[in-house]
C-alpha atoms as a PDB file:
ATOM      1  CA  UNK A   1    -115.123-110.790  15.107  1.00  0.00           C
ATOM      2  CA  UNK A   2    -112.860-108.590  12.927  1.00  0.00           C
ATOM      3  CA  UNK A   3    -115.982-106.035  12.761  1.00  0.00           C
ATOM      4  CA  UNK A   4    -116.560-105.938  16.166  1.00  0.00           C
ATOM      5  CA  UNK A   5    -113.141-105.310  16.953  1.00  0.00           C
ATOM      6  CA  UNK A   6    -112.650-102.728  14.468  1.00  0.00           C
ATOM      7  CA  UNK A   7    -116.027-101.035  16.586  1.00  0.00           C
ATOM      8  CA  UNK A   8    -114.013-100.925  19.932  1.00  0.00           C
ATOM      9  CA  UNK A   9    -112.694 -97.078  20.656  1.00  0.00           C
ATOM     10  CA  UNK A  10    -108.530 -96.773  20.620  1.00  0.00           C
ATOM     11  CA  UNK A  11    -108.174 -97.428  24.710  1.00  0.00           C
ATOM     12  CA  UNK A  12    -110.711-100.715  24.109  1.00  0.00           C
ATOM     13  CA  UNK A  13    -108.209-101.720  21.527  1.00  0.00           C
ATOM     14  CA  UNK A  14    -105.274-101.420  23.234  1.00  0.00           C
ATOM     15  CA  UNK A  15    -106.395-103.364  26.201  1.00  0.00           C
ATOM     16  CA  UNK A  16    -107.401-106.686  24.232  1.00  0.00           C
ATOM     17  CA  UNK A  17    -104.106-106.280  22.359  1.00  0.00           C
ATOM     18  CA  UNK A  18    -102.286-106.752  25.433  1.00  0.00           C
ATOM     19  CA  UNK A  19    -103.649-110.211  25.926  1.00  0.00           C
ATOM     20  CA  UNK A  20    -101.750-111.319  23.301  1.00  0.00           C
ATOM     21  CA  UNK A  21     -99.814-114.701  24.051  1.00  0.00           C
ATOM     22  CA  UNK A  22     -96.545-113.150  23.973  1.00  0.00           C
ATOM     23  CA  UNK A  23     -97.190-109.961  25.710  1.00  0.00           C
ATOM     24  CA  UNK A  24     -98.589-112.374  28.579  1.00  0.00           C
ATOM     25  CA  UNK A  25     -95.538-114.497  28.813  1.00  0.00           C
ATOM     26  CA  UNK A  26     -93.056-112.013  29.527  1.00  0.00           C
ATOM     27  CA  UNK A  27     -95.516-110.387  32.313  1.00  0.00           C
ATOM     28  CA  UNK A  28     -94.701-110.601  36.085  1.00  0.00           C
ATOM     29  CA  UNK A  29     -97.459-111.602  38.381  1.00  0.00           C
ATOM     30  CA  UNK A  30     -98.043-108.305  39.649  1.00  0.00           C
ATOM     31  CA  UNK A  31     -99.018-106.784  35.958  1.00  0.00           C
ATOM     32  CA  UNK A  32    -100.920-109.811  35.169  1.00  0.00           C
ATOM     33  CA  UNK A  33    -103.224-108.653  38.116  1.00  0.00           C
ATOM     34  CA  UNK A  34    -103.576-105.483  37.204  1.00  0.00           C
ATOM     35  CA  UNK A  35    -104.219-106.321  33.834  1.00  0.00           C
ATOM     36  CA  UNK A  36    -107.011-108.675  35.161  1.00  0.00           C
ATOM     37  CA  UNK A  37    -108.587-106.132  37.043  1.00  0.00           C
ATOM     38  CA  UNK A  38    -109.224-103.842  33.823  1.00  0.00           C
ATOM     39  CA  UNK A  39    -110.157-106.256  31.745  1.00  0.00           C
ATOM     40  CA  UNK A  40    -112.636-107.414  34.249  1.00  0.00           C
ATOM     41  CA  UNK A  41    -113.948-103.746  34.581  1.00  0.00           C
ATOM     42  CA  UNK A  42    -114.435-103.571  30.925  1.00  0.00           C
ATOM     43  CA  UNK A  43    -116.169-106.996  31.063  1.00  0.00           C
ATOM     44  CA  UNK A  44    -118.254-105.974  33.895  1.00  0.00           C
ATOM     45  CA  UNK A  45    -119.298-102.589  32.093  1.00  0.00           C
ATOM     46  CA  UNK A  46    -120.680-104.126  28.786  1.00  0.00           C
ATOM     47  CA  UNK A  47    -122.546-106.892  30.764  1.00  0.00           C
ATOM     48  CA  UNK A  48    -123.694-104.741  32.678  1.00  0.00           C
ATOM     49  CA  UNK A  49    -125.122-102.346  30.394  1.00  0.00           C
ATOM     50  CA  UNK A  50    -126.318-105.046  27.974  1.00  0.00           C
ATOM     51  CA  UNK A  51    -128.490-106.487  30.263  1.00  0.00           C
ATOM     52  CA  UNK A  52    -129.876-102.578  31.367  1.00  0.00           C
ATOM     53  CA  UNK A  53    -130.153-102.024  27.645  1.00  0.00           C
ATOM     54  CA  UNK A  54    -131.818-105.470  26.968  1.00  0.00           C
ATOM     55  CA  UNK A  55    -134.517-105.142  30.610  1.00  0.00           C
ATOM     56  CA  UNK A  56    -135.511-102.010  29.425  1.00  0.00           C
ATOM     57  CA  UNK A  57    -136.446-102.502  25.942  1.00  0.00           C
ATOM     58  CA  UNK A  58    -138.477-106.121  26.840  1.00  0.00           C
ATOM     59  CA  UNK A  59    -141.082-103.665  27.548  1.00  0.00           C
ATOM     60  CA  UNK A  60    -141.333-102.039  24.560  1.00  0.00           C
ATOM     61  CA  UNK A  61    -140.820-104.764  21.872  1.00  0.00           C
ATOM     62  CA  UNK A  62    -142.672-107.015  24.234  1.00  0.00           C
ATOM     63  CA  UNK A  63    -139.758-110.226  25.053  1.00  0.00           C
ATOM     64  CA  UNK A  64    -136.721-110.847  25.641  1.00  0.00           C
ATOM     65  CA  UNK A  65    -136.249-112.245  22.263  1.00  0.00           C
ATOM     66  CA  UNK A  66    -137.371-109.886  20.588  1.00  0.00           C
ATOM     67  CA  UNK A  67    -135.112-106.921  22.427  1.00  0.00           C
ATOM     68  CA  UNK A  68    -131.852-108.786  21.657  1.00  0.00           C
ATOM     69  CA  UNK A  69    -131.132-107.940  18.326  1.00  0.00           C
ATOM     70  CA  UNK A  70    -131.443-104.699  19.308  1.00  0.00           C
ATOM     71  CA  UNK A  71    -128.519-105.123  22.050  1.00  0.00           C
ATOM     72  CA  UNK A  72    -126.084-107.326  20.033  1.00  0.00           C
ATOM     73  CA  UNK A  73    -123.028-104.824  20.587  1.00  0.00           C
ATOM     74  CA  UNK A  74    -122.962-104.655  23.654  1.00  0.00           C
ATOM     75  CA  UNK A  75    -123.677-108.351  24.196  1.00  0.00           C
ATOM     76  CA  UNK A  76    -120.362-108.901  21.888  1.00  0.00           C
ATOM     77  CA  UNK A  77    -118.009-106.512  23.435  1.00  0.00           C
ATOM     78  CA  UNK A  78    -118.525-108.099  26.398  1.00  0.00           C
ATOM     79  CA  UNK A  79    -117.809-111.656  24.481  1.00  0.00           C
ATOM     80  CA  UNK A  80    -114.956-109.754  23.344  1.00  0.00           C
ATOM     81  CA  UNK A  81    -113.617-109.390  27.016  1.00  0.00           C
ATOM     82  CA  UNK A  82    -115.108-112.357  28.640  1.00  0.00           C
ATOM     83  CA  UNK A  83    -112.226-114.328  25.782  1.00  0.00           C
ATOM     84  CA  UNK A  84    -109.452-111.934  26.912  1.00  0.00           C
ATOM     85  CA  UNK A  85    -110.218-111.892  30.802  1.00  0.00           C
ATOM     86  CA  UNK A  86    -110.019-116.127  30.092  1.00  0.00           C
ATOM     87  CA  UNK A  87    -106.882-115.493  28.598  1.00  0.00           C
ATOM     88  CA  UNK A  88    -105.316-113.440  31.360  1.00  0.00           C
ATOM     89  CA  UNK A  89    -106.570-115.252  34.197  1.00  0.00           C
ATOM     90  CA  UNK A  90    -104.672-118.731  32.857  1.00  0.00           C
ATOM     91  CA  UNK A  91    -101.778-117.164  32.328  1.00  0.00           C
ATOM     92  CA  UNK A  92    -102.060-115.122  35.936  1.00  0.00           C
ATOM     93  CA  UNK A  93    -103.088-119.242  37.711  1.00  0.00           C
ATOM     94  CA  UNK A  94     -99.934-120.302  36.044  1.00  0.00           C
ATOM     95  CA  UNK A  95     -97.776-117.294  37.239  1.00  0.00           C
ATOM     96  CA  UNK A  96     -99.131-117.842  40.450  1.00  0.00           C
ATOM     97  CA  UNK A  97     -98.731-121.374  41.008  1.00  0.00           C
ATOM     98  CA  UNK A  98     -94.943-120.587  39.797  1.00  0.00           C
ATOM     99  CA  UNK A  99     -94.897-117.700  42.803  1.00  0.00           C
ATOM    100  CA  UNK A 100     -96.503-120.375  44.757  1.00  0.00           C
ATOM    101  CA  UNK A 101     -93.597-123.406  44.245  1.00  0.00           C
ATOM    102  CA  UNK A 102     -91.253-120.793  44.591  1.00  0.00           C
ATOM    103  CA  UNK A 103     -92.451-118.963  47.754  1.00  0.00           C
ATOM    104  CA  UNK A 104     -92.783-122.912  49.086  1.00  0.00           C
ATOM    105  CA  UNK A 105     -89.458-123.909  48.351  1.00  0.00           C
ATOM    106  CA  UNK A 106     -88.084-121.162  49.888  1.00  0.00           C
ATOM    107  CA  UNK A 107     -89.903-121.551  53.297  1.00  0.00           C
ATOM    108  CA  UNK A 108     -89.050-125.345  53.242  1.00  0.00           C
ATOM    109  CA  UNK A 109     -85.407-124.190  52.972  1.00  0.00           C
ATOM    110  CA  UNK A 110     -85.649-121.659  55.814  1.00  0.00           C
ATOM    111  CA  UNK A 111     -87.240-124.165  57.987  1.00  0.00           C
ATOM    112  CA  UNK A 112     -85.145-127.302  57.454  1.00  0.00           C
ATOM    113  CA  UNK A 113     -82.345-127.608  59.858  1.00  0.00           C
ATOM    114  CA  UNK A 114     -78.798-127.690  58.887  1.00  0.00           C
ATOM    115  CA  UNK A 115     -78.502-131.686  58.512  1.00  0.00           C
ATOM    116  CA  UNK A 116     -75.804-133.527  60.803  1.00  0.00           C
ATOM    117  CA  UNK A 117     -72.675-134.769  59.024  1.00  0.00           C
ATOM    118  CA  UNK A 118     -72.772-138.474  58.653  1.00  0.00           C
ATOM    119  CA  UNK A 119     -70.368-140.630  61.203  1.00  0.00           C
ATOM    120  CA  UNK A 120     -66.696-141.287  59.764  1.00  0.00           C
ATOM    121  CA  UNK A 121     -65.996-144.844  59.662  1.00  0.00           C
ATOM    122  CA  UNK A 122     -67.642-147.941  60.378  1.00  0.00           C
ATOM    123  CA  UNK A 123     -70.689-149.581  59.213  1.00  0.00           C
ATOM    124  CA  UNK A 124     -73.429-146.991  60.191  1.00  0.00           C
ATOM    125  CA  UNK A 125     -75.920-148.840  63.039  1.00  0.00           C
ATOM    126  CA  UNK A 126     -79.500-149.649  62.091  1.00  0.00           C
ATOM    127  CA  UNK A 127     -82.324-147.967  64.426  1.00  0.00           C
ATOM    128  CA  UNK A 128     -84.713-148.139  62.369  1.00  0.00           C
ATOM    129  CA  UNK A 129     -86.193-151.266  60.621  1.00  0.00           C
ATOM    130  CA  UNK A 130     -86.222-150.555  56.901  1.00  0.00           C
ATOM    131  CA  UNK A 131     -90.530-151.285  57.360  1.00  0.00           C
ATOM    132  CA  UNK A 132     -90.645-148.763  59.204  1.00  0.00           C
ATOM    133  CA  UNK A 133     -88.942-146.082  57.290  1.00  0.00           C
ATOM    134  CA  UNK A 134     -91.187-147.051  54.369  1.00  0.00           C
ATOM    135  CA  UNK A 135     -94.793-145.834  53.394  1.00  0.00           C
ATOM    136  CA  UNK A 136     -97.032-148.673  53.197  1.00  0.00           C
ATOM    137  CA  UNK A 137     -98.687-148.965  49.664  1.00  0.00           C
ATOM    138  CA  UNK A 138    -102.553-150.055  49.550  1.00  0.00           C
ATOM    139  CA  UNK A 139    -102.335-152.437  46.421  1.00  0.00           C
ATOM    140  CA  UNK A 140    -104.493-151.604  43.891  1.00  0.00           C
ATOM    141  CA  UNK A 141    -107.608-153.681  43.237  1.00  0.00           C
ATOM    142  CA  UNK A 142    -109.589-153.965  40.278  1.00  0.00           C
ATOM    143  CA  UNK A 143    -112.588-152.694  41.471  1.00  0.00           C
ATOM    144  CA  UNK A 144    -112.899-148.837  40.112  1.00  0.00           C
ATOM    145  CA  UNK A 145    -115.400-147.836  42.799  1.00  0.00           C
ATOM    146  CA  UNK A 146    -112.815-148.957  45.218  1.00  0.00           C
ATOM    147  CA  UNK A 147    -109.974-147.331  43.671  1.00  0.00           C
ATOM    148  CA  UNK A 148    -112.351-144.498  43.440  1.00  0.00           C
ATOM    149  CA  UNK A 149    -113.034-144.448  46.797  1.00  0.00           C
ATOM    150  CA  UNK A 150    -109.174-144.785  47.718  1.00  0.00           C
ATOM    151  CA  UNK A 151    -108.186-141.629  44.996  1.00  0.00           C
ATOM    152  CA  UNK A 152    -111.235-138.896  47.315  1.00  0.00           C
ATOM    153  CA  UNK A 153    -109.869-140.344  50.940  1.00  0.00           C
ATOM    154  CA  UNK A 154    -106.470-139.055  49.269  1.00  0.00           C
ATOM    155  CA  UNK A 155    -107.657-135.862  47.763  1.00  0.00           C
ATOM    156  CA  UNK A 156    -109.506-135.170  50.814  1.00  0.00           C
ATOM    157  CA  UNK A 157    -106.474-135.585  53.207  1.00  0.00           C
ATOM    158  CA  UNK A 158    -104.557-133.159  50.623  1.00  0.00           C
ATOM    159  CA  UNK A 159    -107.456-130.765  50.910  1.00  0.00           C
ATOM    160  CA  UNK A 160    -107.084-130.789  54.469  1.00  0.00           C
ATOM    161  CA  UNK A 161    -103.665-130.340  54.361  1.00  0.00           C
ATOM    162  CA  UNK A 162    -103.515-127.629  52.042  1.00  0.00           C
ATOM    163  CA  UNK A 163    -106.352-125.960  54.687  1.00  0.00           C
ATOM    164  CA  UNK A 164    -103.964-126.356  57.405  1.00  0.00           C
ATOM    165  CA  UNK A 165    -100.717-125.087  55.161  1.00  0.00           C
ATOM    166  CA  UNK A 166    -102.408-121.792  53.761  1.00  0.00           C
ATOM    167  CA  UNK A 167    -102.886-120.609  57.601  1.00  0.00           C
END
């Protein structure tokens, strides 16, 4: 690993340096993308030209298997920034999921009406039975399957949800 890196040019350096766990923590959102978007390019070139490299010498050394040891540079590089491109893009889901809370907390907020002031004095009347104001829990069985079963209907309705929120 410490070869290959030493083999990357000065810019090729530079760019897998900064995915370095503490240069990604103190990055906004905004340079984690466009730090995701070179190192993507740079992932996408040496794939790329690994597998042109590697399809055009099958034919002369007769297999794949054959042509790869030919290719192996090119084939790690792009290792080399498929690891970094990993790196960035958990850092970028967790910067965005932060944005995300954030963004959603804020809206909630905006949208929730200034609450009435509770009544002075006197015992405060009952509308409501306290049943109703409850959610109802499904009690849990000990069939798994069931449980199972209970656990999708729930992600599904939260898929749904979600569907509805993000338009």
């Amino acid at each position: 690993m410490k070869g290959l890196l030493n083999s990357l040019n000065e810019d090729e350096k530079a760019l897998v340096r900064e995915t370095g766990s503490g240069e990604l923590a103190g990055m906004e959102e905004d340079g984690l993308v466009d730090l995701h978007t070179r190192i993507r390019r740079a992932r996408d070139k040496y794939s790329k030209l690994y597998r042109r490299t590697a399809s055009a010498r099958v034919e002369k050394y007769g297999g794949r298997g054959k042509a790869r040891p030919k290719n192996v540079r090119n084939a790690q590089k792009a290792e080399v920034f498929e690891d970094a491109l990993a790196r960035v893009s958990w850092y970028l889901a967790r910067a965005a999921r932060r944005s995300a809370s954030a963004l959603k907390a804020e809206r909630i907020a905006a949208a929730r009406p200034d609450t009435p002031a509770p009544p002075r004095g006197g015992v405060p009347e009952a509308t409501t039975k306290s049943s109703q104001t409850t959610r109802r829990r499904r009690p849990t069985s000990a069939d798994p399957a069931l449980n199972r079963r209970h656990a999708a209907t729930r992600a599904k309705g939260a898929r749904r949800q979600a569907r509805r929120d993000s338009r």
